[in-house]
Protein backbone atom coordinates (compact mmCIF):
# COMPACT_ATOMS: atom_id res chain seq x y z
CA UNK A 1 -24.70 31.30 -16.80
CA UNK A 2 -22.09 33.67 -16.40
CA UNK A 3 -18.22 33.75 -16.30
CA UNK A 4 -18.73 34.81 -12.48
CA UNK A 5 -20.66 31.78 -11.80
CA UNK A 6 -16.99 29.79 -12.31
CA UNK A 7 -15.58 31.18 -9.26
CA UNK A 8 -17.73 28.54 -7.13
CA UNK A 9 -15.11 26.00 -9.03
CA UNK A 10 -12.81 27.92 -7.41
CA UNK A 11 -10.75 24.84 -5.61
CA UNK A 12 -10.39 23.16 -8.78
CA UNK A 13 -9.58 26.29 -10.89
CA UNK A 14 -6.82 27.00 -7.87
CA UNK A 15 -5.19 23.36 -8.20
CA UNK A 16 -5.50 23.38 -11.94
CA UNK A 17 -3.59 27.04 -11.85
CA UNK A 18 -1.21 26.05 -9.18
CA UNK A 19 -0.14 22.52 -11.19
CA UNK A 20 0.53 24.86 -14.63
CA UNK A 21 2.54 27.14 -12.85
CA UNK A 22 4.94 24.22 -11.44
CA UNK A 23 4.57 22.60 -14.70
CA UNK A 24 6.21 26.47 -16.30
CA UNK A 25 8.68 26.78 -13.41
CA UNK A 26 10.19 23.53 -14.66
CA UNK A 27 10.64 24.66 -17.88
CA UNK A 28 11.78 27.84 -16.21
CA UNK A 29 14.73 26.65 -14.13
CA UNK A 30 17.60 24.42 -15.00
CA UNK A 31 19.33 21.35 -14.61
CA UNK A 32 21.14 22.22 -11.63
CA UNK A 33 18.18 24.08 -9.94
CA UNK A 34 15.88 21.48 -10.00
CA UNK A 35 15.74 21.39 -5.93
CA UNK A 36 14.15 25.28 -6.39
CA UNK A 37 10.65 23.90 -7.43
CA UNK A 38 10.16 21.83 -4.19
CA UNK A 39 10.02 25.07 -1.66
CA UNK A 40 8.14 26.63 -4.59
CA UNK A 41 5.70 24.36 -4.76
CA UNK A 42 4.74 24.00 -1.26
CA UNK A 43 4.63 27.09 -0.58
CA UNK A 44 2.15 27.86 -3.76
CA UNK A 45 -0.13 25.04 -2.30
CA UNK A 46 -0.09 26.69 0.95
CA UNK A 47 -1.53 29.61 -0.94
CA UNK A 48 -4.17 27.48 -2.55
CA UNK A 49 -5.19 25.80 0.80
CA UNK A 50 -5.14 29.21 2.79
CA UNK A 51 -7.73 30.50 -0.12
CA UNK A 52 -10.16 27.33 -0.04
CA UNK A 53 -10.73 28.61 3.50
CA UNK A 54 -12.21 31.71 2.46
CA UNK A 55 -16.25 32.23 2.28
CA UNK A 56 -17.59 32.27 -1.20
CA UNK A 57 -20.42 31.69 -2.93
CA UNK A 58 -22.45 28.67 -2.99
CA UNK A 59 -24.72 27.02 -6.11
CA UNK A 60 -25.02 24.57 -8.68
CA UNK A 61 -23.64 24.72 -12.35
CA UNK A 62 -23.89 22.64 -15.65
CA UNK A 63 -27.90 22.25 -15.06
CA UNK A 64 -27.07 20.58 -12.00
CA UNK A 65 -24.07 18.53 -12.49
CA UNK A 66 -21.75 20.33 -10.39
CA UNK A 67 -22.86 21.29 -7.10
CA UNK A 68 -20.87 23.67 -4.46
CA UNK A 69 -22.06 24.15 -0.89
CA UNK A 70 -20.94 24.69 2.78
CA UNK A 71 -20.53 20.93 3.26
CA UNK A 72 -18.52 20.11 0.01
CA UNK A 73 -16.23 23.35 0.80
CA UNK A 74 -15.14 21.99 4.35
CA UNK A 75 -14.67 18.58 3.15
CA UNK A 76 -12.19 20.01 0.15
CA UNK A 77 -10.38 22.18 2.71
CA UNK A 78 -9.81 18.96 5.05
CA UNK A 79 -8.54 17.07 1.76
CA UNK A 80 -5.97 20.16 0.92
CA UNK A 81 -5.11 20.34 4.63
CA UNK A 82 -4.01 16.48 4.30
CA UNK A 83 -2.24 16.98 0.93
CA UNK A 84 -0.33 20.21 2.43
CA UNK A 85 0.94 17.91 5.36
CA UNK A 86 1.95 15.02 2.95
CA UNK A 87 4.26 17.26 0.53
CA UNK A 88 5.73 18.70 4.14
CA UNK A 89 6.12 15.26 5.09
CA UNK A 90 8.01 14.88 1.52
CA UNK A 91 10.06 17.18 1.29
CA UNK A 92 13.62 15.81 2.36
CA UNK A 93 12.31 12.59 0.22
CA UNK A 94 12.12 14.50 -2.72
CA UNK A 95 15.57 16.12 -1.94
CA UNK A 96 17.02 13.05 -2.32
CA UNK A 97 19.34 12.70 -5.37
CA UNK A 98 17.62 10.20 -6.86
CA UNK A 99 14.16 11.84 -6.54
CA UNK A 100 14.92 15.70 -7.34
CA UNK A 101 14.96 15.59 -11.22
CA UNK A 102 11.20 14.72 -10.79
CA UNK A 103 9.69 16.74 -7.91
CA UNK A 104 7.93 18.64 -10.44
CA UNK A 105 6.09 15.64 -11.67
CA UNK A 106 5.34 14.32 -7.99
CA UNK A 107 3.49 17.72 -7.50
CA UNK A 108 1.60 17.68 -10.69
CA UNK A 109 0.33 14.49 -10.35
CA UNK A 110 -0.79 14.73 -7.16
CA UNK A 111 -2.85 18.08 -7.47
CA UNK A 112 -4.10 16.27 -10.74
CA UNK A 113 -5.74 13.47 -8.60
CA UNK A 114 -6.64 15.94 -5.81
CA UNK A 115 -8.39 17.89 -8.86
CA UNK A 116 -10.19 14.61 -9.90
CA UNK A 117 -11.61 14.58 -5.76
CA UNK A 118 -12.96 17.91 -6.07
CA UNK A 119 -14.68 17.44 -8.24
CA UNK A 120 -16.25 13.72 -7.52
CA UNK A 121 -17.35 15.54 -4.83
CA UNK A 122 -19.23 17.92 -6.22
CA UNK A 123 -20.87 15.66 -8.74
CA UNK A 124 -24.15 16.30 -8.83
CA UNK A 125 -24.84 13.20 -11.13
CA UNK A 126 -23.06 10.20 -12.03
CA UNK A 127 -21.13 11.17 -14.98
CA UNK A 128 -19.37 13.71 -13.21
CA UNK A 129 -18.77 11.35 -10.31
CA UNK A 130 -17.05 8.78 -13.00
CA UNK A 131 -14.92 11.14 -14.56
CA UNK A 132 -13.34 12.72 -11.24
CA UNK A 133 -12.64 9.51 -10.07
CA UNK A 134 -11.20 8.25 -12.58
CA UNK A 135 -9.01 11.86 -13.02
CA UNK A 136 -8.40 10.86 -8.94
CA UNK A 137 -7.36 7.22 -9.68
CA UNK A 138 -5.37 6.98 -12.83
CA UNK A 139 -2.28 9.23 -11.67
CA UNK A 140 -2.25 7.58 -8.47
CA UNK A 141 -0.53 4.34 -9.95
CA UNK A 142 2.08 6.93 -11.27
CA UNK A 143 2.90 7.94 -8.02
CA UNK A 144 2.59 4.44 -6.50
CA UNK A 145 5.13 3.56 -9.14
CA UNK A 146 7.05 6.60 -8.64
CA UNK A 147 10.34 5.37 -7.29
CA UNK A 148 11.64 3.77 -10.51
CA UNK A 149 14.55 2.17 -8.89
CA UNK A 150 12.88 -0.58 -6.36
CA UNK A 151 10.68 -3.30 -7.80
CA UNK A 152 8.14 -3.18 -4.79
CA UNK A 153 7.32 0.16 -6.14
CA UNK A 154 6.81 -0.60 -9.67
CA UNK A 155 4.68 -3.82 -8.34
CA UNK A 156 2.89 -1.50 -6.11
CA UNK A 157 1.57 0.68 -9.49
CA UNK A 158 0.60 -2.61 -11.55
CA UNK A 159 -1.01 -3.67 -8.27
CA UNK A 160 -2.65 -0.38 -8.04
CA UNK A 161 -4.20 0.01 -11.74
CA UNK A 162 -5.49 -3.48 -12.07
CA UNK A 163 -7.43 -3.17 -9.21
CA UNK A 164 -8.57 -0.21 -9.84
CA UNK A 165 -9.64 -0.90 -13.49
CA UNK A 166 -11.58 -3.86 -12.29
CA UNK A 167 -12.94 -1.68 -9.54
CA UNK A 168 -13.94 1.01 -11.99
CA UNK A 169 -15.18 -1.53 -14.40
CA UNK A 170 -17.89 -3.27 -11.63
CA UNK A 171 -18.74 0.42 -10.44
CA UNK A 172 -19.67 1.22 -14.30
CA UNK A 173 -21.57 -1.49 -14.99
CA UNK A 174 -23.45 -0.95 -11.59
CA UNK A 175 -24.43 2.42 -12.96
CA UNK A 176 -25.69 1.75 -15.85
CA UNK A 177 -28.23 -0.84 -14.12
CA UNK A 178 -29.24 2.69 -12.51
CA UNK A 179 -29.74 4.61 -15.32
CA UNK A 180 -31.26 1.76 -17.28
CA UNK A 181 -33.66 1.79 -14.04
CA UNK A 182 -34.30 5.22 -13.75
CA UNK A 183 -33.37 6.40 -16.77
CA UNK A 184 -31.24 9.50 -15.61
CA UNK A 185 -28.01 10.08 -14.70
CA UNK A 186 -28.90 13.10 -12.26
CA UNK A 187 -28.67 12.34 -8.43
CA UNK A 188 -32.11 14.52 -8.03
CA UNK A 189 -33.54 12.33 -10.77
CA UNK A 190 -32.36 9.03 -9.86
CA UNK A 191 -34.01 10.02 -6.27
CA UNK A 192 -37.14 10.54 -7.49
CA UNK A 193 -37.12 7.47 -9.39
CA UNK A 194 -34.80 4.94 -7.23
CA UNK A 195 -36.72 1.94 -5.62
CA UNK A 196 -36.55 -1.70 -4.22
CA UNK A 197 -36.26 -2.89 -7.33
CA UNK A 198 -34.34 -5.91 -8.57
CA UNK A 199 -32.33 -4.05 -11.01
CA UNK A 200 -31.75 -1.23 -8.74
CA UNK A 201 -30.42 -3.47 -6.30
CA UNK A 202 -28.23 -5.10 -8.36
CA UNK A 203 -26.97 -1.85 -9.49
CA UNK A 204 -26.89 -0.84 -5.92
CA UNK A 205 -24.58 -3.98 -4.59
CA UNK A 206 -22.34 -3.31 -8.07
CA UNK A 207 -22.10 0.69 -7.01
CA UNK A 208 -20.74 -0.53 -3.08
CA UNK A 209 -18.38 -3.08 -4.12
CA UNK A 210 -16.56 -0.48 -6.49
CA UNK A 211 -16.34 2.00 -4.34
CA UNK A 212 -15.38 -0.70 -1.64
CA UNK A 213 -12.42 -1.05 -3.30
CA UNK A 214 -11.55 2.54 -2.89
CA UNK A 215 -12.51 2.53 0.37
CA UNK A 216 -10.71 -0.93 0.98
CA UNK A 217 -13.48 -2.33 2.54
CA UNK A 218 -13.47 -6.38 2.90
CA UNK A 219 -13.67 -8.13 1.08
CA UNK A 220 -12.28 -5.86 -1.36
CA UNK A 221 -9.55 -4.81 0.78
CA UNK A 222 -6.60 -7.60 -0.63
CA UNK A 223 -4.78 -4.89 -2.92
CA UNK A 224 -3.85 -2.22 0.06
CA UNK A 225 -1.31 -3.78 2.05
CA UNK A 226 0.73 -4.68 -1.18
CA UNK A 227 0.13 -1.27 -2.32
CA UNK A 228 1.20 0.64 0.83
CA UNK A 229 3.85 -1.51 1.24
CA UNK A 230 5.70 -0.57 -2.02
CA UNK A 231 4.47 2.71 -2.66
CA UNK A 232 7.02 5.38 -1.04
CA UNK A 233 5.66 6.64 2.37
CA UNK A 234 4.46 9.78 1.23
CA UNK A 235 2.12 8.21 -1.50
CA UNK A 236 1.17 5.54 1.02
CA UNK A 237 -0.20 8.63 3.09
CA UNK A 238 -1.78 9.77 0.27
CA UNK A 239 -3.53 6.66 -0.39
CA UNK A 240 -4.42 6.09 3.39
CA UNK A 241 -5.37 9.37 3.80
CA UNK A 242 -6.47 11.76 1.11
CA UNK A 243 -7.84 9.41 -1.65
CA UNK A 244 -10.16 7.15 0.90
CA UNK A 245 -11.17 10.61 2.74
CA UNK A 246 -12.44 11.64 -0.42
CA UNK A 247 -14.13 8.16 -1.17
CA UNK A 248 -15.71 8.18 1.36
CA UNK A 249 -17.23 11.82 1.34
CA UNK A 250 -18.84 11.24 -2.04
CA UNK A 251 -19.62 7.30 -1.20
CA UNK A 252 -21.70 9.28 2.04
CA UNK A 253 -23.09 11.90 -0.32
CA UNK A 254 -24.65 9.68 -2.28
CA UNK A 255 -25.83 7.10 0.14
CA UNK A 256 -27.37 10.29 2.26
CA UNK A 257 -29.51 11.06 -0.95
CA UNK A 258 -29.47 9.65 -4.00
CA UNK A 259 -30.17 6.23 -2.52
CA UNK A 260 -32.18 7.21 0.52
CA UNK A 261 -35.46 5.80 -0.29
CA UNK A 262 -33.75 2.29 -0.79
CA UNK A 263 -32.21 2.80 3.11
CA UNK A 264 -33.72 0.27 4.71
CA UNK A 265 -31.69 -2.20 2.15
CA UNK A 266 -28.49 -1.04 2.15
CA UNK A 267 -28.17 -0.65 5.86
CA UNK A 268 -28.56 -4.38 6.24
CA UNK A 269 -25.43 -4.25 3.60
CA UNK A 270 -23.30 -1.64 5.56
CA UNK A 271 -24.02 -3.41 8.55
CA UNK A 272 -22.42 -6.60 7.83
CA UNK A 273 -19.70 -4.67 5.73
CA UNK A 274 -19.07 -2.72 8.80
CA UNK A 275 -18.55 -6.00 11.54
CA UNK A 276 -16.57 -7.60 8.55
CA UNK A 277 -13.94 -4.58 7.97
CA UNK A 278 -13.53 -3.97 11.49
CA UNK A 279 -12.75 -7.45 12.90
CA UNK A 280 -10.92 -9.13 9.64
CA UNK A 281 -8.43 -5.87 9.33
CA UNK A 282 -7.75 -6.01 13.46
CA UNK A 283 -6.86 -9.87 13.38
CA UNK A 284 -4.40 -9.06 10.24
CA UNK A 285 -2.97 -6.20 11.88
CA UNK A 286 -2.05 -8.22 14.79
CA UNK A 287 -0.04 -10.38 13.12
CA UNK A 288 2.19 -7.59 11.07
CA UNK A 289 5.70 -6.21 11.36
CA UNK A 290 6.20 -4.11 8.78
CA UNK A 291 4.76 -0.79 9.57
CA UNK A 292 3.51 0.39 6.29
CA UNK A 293 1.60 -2.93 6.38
CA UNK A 294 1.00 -2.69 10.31
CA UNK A 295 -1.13 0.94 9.22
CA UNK A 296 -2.84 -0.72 6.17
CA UNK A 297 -4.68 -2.77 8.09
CA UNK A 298 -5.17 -0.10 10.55
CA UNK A 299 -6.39 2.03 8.36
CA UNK A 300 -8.90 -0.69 6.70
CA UNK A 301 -10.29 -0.82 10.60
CA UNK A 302 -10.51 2.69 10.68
CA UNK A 303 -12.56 2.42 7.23
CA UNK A 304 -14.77 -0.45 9.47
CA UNK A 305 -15.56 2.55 12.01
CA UNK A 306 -16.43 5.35 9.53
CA UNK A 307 -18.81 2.89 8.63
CA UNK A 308 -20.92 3.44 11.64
CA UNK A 309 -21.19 6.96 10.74
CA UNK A 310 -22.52 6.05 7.55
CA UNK A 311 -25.18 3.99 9.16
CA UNK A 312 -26.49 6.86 11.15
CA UNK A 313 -28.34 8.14 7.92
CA UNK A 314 -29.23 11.73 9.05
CA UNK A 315 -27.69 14.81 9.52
CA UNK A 316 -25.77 13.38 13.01
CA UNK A 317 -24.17 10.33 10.75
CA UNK A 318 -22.71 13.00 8.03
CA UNK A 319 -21.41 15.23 10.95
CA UNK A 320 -19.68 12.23 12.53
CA UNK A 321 -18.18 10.65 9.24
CA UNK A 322 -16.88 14.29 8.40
CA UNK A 323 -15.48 15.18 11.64
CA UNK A 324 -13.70 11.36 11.63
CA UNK A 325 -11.87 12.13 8.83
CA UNK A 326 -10.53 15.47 9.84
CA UNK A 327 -9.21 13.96 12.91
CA UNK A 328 -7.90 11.15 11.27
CA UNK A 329 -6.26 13.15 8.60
CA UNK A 330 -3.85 14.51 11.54
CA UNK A 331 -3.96 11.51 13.62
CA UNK A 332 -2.99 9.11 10.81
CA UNK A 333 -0.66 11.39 9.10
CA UNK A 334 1.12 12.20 12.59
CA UNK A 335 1.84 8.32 12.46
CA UNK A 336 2.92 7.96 9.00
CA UNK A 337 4.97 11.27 9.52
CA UNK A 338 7.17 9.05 12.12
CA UNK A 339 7.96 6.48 9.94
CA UNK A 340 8.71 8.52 6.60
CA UNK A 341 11.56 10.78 9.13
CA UNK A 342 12.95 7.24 10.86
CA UNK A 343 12.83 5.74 7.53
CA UNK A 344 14.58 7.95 5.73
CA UNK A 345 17.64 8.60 8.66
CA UNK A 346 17.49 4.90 8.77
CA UNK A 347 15.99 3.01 6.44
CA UNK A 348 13.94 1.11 9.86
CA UNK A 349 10.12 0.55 8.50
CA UNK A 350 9.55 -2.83 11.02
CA UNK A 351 8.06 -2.39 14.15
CA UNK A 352 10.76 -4.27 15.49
CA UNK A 353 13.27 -1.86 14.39
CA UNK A 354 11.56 0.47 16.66
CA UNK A 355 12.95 -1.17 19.57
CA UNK A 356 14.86 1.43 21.96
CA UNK A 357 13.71 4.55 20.04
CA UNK A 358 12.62 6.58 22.79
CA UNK A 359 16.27 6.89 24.08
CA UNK A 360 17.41 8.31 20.68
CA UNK A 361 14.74 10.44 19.19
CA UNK A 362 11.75 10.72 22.39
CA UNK A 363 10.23 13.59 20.53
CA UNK A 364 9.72 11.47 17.40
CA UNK A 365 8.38 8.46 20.02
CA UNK A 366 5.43 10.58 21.69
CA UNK A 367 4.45 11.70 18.64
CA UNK A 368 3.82 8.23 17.74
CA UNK A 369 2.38 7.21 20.86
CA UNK A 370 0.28 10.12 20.48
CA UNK A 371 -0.82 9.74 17.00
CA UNK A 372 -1.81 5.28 17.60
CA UNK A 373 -3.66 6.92 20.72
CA UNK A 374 -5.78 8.78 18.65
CA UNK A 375 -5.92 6.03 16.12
CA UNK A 376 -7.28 3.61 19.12
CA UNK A 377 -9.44 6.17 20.40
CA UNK A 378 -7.67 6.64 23.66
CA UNK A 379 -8.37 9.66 25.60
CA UNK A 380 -7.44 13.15 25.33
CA UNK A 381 -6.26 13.33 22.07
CA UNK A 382 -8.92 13.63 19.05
CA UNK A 383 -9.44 10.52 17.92
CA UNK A 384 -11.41 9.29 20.94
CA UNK A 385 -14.00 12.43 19.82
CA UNK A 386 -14.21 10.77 16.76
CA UNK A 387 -15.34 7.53 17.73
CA UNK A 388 -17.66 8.61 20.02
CA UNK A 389 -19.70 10.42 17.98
CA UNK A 390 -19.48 8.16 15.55
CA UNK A 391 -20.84 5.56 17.93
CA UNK A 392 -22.88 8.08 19.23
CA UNK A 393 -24.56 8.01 15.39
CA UNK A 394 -24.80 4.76 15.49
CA UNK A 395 -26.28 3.80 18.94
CA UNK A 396 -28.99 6.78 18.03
CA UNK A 397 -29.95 4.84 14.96
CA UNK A 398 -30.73 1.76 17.29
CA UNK A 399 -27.96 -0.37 16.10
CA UNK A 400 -26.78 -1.30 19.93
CA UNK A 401 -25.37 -4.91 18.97
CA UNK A 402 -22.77 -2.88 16.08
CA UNK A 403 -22.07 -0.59 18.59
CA UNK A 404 -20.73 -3.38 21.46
CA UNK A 405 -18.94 -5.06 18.18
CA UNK A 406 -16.82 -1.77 17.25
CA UNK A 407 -15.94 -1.03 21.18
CA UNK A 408 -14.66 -5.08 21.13
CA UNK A 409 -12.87 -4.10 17.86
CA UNK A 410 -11.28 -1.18 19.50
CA UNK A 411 -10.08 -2.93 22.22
CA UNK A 412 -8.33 -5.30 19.70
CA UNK A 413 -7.10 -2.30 18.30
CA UNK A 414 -5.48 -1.16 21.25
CA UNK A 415 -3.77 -3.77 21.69
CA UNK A 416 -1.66 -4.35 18.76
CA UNK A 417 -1.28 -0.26 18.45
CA UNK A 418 0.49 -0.92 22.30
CA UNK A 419 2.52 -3.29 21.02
CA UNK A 420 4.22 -0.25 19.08
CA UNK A 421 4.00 1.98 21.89
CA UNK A 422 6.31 -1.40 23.79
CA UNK A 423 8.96 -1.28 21.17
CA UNK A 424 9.91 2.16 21.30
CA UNK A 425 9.81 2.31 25.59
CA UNK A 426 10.65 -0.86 27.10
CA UNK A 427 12.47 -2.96 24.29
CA UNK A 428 15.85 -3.08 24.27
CA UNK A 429 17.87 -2.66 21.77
CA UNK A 430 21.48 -2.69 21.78
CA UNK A 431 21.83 -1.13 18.15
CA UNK A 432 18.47 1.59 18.37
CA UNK A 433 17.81 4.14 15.46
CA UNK A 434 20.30 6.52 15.15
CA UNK A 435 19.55 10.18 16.96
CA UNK A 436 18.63 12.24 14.02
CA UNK A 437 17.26 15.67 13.02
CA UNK A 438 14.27 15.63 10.40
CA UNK A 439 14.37 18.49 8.20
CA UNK A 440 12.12 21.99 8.97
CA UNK A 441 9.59 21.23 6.58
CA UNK A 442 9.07 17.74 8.32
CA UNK A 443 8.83 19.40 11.74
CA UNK A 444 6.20 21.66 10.62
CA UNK A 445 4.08 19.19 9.02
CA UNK A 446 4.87 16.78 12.58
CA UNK A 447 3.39 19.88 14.57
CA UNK A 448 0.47 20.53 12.24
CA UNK A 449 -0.28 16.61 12.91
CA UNK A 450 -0.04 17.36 17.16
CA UNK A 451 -1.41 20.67 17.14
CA UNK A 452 -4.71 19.06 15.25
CA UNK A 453 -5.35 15.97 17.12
CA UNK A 454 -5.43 18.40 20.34
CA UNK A 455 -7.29 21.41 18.66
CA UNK A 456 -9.82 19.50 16.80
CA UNK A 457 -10.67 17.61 19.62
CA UNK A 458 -11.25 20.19 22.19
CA UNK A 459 -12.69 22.47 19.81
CA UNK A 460 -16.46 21.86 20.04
CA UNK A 461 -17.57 24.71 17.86
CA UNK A 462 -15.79 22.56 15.19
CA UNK A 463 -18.61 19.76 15.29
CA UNK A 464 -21.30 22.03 16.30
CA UNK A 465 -20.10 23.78 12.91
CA UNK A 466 -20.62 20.32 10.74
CA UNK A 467 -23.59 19.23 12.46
CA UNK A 468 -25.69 22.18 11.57
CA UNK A 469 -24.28 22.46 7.89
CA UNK A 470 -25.15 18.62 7.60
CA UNK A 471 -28.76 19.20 8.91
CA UNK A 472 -29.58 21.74 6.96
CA UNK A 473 -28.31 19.53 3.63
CA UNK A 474 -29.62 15.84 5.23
CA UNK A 475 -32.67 16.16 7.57
């Protein structure tokens, strides 16, 4: 192996680059300055998303451990798409007084977990897998904690790391019942060894319930709302968006191959974790206020759907569970987007709060419409192309009965994602939301979030594009 052979690390090398330079332009610029690093830094990640777009080389490296290919490049480029929206999103956040002395450290940490993604993605055994998601977990409870000066953040991180420890802990111990099984560590040796045994399915049911904690699937769901709640909006995203995207990627990978010759087991486990994640996160949701908890259980629902995807086993079900989370990257971010800008011009996070908006800030109010559209799978916007073909995957698999459950589900959905929709256009409100002006970086990262649940959608050659890259890998 050669030094050239690196370059097909080449999203990792670019996020491990890009965090060392922000790490030297702190040391670089002074007290006073501090503010400098945030347009420096986004625009430097901008750079590194633009170049994860461009075609390179494909392989394996390590004897196998790290693995680079069409399908892994897209879904890294969807991840660095939803990061590059988040730190727009949080940019006037981290302008804040408060907030500025440690911008740098925001930055870092988060190309540090989006580092740890890459690379779990990649994995092409289970070592590889542990390590990036641990790199991907542990500085997320930094960030969750990140606002030092509110208890409900600092809860948020102890929240965060327990869970995740125990998480990681059950995952671990589920792997080693594989490799004690199989006795490798390699996903292309652990296929040609994997079976219906009783080990192996021990191991199996220990491998889904830790990654259903990163996932928040039920029951393993009970940390998120707490979490999202008291993290600061623009982590919440992150957590919502970026860190289950990538869970579920790799959690697909691996179901897709590694445990293929066990499918006919652990569909009859994603089944009932699929009616289970839709319909107890849809009966929560209807009873919430607080929007950062209202989306938690939305986006546990949402988890319920990709699910479907999953189930689909083939090169249809990979396409669908891809081309989900790239719509819901925009659609859910769109939505979170709203409430970071109202939030921080008025410190309004309940969905009561929201009464009257529409006659201060109507922009800001069809956006939001807009983006809980998509997120109920309402026509024309994108998200109603990614349900369908994810119940398209599922109803080609056979599995009719799940399909009737998830269109009941949605229609649950719709409801309490209307009730939202009420607030802002027919509520009144004699004391509304102040009329307000979210900074440029905000707007940009709003119109990335509109432009891409109307561009994604309508854009067919974008599936097409996923469906043959995931046949060629999966059928």
């Amino acid at each position: 192996m050669d030094f050239g052979q690196f370059i097909l690390m080449r999203h990792e090398l670019l996020l491990i680059l890009a965090a060392v330079i922000v790490l030297i332009a702190e040391l670089a610029v002074s007290e006073s300055s501090k503010a400098r690093i945030i347009p420096f830094a986004l625009g430097l990640f901008a750079l590194v998303t633009i170049a994860g777009f461009i075609p390179g080389e494909t392989g394996t490296l390590f004897g196998g451990s790290y693995q680079s290919n069409e399908l892994t490049t897209m879904m890294k480029n969807v991840l660095n798409m939803g990061v590059l929206i988040i730190f727009l999103q949080s940019e006037s956040w981290l302008k804040k007084p408060e907030n500025v002395d440690k911008a740098s450290e925001y930055f870092v940490l988060t190309l540090a977990t989006l580092v740890g993604m890459n690379y779990m993605i990649s994995a092409g055994d289970f070592l590889i897998f542990y390590v990036g998601l641990e790199t991907a977990t542990i500085p997320i409870a930094g960030l969750a904690a990140f606002d030092k000066l509110k208890s409900r953040s600092a809860e948020a991180g102890i929240k965060l790391i327990l869970s995740s420890a125990l998480s990681s802990g059950i995952l671990l111990f589920g792997l080693s019942m594989i490799y004690g099984a199989t006795g490798s560590i390699y996903f292309a040796d652990v296929l040609k060894n994997v079976s219906a045994t009783p080990l192996i399915i021990m191991g199996f049911i220990f491998f889904v319930a830790g990654m259903g904690f990163k996932i928040s699937l039920v029951p393993f769901h009970f940390w998120t709302a707490d979490v999202y709640e008291g993290a600061p909006i623009g982590v919440t995203s992150y957590l919502s968006v970026v860190s289950k995207g990538a869970a579920v990627f790799i959690f697909t990978i691996v179901l897709f191959t590694v445990f293929r010759p066990i499918m006919e087991q652990w569909q009859h486990l994603i089944y009932t974790l699929a009616v289970m994640t839709m319909t107890l996160a849809n009966l929560f949701a209807l009873r919430q206020d607080n929007l950062k908890r209202f989306l938690a259980f939305s986006s546990i629902a949402q988890a319920g759907f990709i699910l479907l995807g999953i189930l689909g086993a083939n090169g249809m079900g990979m396409a669908s569970v891809v081309y989900f989370v790239l719509v819901y990257v925009f659609t859910n971010l769109g939505a979170f987007g709203v409430v970071a800008a109202v939030s921080a011009a008025s410190g309004v996070e309940t969905i009561s709060g929201y009464n009257g908006l529409y006659k201060t800030n109507p922009k800001l109010s069809l956006l939001m419409t807009l983006s809980l559209f998509s997120l109920a799978g309402i026509p024309p916007v994108a998200g109603f192309f990614g349900k369908f073909f994810l119940f398209t995957s599922a109803a080609g698999s056979g599995y009719f009965i799940l399909v009737l459950i998830a269109v009941l589900n949605a229609t649950i959905s719709l409801y309490y994602y209307l009730r939202v929709v009420k607030a802002m256009f027919i509520d009144a409100n004699e004391d509304p939301a102040p009329t307000f002006r979210s900074s440029n970086a905000m707007r940009l990262g709003l119109i990335m979030c509109l432009a891409g649940m109307f561009i994604i959608g309508f854009a067919s050659t974008i599936f097409d594009y996923l469906r043959n890259i995931s046949d060629v890998l999966f059928n």
